[in-house]
N, C-alpha and C. Protein backbone atom coordinates (compact mmCIF):
# COMPACT_ATOMS: atom_id res chain seq x y z
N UNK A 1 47.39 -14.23 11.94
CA UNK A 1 48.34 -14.14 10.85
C UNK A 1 47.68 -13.36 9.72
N UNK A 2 48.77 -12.58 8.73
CA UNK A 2 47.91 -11.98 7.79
C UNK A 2 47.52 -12.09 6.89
N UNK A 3 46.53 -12.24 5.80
CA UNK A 3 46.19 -12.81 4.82
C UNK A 3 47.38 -13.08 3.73
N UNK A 4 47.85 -12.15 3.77
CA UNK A 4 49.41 -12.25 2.57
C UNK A 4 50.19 -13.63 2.87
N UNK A 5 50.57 -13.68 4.43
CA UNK A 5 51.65 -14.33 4.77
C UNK A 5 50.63 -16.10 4.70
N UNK A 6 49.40 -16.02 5.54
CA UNK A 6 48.53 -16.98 5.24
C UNK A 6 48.91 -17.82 4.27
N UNK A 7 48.37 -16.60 2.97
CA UNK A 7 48.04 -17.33 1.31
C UNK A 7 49.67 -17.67 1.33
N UNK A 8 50.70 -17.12 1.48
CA UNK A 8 52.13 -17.56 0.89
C UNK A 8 52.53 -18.50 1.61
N UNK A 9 52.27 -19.05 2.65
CA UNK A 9 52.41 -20.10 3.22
C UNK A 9 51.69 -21.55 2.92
N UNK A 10 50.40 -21.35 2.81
CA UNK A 10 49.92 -22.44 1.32
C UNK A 10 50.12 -22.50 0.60
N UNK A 11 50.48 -21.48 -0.24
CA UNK A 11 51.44 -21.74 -1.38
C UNK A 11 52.24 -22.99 -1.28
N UNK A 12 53.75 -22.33 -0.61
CA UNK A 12 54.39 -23.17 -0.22
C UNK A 12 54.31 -24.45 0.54
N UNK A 13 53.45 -24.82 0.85
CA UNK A 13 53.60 -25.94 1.37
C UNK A 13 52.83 -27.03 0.19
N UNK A 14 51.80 -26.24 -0.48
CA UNK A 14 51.29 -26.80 -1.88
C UNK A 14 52.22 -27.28 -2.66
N UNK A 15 53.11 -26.30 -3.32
CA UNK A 15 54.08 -26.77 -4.33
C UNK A 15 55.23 -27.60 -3.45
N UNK A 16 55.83 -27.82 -2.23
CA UNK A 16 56.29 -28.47 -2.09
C UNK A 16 55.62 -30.31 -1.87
N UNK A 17 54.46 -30.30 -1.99
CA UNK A 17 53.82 -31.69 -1.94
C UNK A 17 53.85 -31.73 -2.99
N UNK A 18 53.31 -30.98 -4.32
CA UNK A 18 53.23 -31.15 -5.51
C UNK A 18 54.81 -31.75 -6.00
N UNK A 19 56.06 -30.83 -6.21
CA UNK A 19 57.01 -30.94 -6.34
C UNK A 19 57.89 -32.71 -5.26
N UNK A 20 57.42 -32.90 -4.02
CA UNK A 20 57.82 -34.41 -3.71
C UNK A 20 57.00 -35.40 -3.85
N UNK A 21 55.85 -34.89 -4.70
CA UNK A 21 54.55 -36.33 -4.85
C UNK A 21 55.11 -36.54 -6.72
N UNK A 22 56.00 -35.71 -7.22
CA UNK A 22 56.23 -35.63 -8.51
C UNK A 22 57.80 -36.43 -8.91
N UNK A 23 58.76 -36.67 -7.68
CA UNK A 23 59.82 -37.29 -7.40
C UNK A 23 60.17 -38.10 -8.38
N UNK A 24 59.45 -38.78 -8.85
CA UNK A 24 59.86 -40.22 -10.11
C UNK A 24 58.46 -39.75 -11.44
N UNK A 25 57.27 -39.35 -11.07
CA UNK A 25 56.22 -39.27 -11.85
C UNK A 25 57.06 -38.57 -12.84
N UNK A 26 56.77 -37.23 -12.95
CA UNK A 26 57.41 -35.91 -13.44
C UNK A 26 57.96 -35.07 -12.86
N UNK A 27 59.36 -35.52 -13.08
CA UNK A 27 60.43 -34.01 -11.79
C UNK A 27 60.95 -33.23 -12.88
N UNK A 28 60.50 -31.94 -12.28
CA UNK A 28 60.68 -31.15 -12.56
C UNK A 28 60.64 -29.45 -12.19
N UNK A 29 61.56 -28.80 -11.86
CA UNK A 29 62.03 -27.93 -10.78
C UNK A 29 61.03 -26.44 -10.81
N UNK A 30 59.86 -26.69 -11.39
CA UNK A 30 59.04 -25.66 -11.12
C UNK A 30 58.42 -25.51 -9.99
N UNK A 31 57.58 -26.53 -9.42
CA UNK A 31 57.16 -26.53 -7.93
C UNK A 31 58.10 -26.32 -6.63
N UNK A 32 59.51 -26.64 -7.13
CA UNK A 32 60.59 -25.82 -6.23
C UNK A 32 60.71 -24.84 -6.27
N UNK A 33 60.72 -24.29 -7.39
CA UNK A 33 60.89 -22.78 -7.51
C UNK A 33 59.51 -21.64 -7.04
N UNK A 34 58.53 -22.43 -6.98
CA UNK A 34 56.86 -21.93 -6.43
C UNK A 34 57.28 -21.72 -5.22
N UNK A 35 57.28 -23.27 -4.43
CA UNK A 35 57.76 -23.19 -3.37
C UNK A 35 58.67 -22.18 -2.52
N UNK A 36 59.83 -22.14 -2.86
CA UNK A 36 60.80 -21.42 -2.70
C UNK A 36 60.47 -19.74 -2.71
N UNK A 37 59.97 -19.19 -3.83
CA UNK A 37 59.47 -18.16 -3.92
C UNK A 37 58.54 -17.49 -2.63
N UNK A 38 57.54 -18.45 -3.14
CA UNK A 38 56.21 -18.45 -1.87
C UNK A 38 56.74 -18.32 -0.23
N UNK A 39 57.89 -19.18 -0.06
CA UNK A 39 58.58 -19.06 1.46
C UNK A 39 59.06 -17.76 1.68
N UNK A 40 59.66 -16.81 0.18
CA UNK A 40 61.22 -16.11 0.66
C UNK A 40 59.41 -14.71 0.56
N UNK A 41 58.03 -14.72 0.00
CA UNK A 41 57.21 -13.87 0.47
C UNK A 41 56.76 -13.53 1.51
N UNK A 42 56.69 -15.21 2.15
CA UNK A 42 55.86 -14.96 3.61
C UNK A 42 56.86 -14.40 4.35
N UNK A 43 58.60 -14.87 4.31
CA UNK A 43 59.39 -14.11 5.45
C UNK A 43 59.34 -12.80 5.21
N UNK A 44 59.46 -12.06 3.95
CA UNK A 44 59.30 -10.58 3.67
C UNK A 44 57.66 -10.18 4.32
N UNK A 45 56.72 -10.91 4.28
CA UNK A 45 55.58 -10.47 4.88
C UNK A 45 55.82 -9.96 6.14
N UNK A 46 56.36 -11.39 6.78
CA UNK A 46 56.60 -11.46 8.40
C UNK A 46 57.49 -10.59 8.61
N UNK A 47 58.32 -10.28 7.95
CA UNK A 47 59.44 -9.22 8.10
C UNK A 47 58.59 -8.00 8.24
N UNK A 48 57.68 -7.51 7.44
CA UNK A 48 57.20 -6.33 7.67
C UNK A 48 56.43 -6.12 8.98
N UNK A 49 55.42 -7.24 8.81
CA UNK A 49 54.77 -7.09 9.72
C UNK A 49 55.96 -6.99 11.48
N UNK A 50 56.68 -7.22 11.29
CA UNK A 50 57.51 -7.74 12.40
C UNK A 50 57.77 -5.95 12.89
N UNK A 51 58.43 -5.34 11.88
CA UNK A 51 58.67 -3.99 11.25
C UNK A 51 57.78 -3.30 12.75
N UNK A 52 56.41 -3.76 11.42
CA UNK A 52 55.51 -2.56 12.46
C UNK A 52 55.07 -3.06 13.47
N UNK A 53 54.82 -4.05 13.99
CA UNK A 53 54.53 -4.38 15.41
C UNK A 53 55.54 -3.59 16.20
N UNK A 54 56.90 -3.85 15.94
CA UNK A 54 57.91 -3.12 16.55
C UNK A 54 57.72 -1.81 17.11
N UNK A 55 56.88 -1.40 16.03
CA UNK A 55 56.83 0.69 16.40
C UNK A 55 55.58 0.65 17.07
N UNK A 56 54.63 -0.52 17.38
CA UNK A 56 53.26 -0.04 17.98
C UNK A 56 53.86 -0.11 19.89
N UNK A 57 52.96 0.61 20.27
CA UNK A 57 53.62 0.47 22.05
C UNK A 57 52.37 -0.74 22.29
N UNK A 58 51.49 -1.27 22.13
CA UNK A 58 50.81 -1.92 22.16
C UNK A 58 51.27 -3.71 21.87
N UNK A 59 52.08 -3.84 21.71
CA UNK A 59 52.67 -4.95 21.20
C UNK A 59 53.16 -5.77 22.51
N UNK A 60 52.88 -7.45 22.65
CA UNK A 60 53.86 -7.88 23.27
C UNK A 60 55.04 -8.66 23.04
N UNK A 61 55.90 -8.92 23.86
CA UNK A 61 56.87 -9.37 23.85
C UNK A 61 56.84 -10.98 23.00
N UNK A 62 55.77 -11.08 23.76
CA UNK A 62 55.24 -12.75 22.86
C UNK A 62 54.99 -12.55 21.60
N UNK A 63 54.29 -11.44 21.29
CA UNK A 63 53.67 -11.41 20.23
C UNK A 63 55.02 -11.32 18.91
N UNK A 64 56.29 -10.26 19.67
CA UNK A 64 57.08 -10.33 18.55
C UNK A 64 57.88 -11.59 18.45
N UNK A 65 58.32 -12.58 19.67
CA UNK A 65 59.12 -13.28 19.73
C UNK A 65 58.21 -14.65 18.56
N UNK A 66 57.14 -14.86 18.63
CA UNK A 66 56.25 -15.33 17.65
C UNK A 66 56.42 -14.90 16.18
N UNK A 67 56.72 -14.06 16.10
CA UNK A 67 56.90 -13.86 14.57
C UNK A 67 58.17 -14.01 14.13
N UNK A 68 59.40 -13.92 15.47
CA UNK A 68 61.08 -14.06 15.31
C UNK A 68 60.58 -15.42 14.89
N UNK A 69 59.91 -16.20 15.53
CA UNK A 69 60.23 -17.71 15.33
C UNK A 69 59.69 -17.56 13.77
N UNK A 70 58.53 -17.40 13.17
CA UNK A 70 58.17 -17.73 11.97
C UNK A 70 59.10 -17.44 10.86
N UNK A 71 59.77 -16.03 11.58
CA UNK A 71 60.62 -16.17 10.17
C UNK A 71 61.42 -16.74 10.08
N UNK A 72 62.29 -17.46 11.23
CA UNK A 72 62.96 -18.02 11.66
C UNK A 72 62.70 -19.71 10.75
N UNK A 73 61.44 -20.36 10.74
CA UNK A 73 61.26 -20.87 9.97
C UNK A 73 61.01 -21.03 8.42
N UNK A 74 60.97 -19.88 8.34
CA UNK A 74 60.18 -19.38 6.66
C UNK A 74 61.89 -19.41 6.18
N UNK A 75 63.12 -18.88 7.25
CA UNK A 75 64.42 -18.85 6.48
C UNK A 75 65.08 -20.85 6.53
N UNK A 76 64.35 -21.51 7.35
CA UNK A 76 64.68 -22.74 7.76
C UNK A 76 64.57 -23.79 6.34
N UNK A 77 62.96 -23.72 6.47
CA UNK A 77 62.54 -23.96 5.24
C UNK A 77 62.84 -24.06 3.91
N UNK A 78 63.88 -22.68 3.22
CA UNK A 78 64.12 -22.66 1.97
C UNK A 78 65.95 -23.06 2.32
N UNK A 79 66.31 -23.17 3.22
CA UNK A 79 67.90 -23.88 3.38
C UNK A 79 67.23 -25.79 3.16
N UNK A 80 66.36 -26.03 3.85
CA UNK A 80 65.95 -27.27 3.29
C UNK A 80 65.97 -27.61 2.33
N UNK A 81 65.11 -26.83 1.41
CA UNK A 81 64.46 -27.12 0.26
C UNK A 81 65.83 -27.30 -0.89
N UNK A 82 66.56 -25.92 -0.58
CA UNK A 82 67.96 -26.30 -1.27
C UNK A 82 68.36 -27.88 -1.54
N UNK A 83 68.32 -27.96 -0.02
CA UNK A 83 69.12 -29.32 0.44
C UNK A 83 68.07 -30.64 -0.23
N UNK A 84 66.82 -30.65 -0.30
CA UNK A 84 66.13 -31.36 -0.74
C UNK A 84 66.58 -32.74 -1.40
N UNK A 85 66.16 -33.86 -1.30
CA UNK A 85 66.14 -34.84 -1.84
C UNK A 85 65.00 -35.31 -2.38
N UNK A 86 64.27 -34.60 -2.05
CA UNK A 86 62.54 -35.06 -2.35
C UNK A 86 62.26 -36.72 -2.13
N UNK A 87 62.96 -36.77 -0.80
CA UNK A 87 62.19 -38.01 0.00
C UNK A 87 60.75 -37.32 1.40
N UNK A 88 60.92 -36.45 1.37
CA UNK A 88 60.33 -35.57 2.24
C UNK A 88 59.84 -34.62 1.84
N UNK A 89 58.71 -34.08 2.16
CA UNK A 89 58.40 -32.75 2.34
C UNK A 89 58.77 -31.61 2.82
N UNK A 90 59.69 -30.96 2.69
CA UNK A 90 60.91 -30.43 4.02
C UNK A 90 60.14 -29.43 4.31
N UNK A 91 59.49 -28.54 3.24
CA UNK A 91 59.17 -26.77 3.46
C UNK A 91 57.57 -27.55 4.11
N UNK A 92 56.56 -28.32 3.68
CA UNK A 92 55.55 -28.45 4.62
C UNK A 92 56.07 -29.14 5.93
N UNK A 93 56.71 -29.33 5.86
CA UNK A 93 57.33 -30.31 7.62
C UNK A 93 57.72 -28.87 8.39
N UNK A 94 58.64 -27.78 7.82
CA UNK A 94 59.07 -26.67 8.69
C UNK A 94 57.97 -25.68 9.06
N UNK A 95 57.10 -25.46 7.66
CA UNK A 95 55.48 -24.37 7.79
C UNK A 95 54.47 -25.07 8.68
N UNK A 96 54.50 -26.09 8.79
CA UNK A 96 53.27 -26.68 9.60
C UNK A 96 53.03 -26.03 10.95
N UNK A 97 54.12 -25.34 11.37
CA UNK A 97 54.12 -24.79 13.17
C UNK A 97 54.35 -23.51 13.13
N UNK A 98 54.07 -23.10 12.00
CA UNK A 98 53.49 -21.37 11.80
C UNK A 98 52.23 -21.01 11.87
N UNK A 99 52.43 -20.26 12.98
CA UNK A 99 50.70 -20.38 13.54
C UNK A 99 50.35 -18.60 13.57
C-alpha cells in the first residue's frame, strides 16, 4: 500500500476512535469531519493508484480487484460514518481489512 493512502487511513481510523471514545465526554463534530476527510483521501489515493496500475501491462488481475475492494470500502466507510451513532467505531470497523 502507498504511503499516502497508509498515512490517510490512520488518520481515519484515529479520529474515528477519538470522535466515538468522545460520545458523552466531549462531542463534538471535528474528529468526524478528520475522519471523513482522511477516508474521502485514501479513496482518491486508491483511485489513482487504481488509475495507473490500470495502464501498466504488468499488473494483475488480483492486484486490481484488491484495490476495487479498498475503495470499495474507503466509499463504505464514510456512508457509515454519516449514519453514525457513535455506539461504534464504524470507519475503524470498515478500514481494518484494507490491506
Amino acid at each position: 500500500m502507498q504511503s499516502g493512502v497508509k498515512e490517510a487511513v490512520e488518520t481515519a481510523k484515529r479520529a474515528c476512535i477519538r470522535c466515538n471514545s468522545h460520545k458523552t465526554f466531549n462531542p463534538n463534530e471535528e474528529d468526524r469531519e478528520i475522519a471523513k476527510k482522511a477516508c474521502k483521501r485514501a479513496h482518491t489515493e486508491l483511485n489513482n493508484t487504481f488509475d495507473e496500475m490500470r495502464r501498466e501491462d504488468s499488473t494483475t488481475i488480483e492486484q486490481l480487484n484488491a484495490l476495487k475492494e479498498a475503495k470499495r470500502l474507503c466509499l463504505d466507510a464514510m456512508d457509515d460514518c454519516d449514519k453514525c451513532d457513535k455506539d461504534r467505531p464504524r470507519i475503524r470497523e470498515k478500514l481494518i481489512n484494507i490491506k
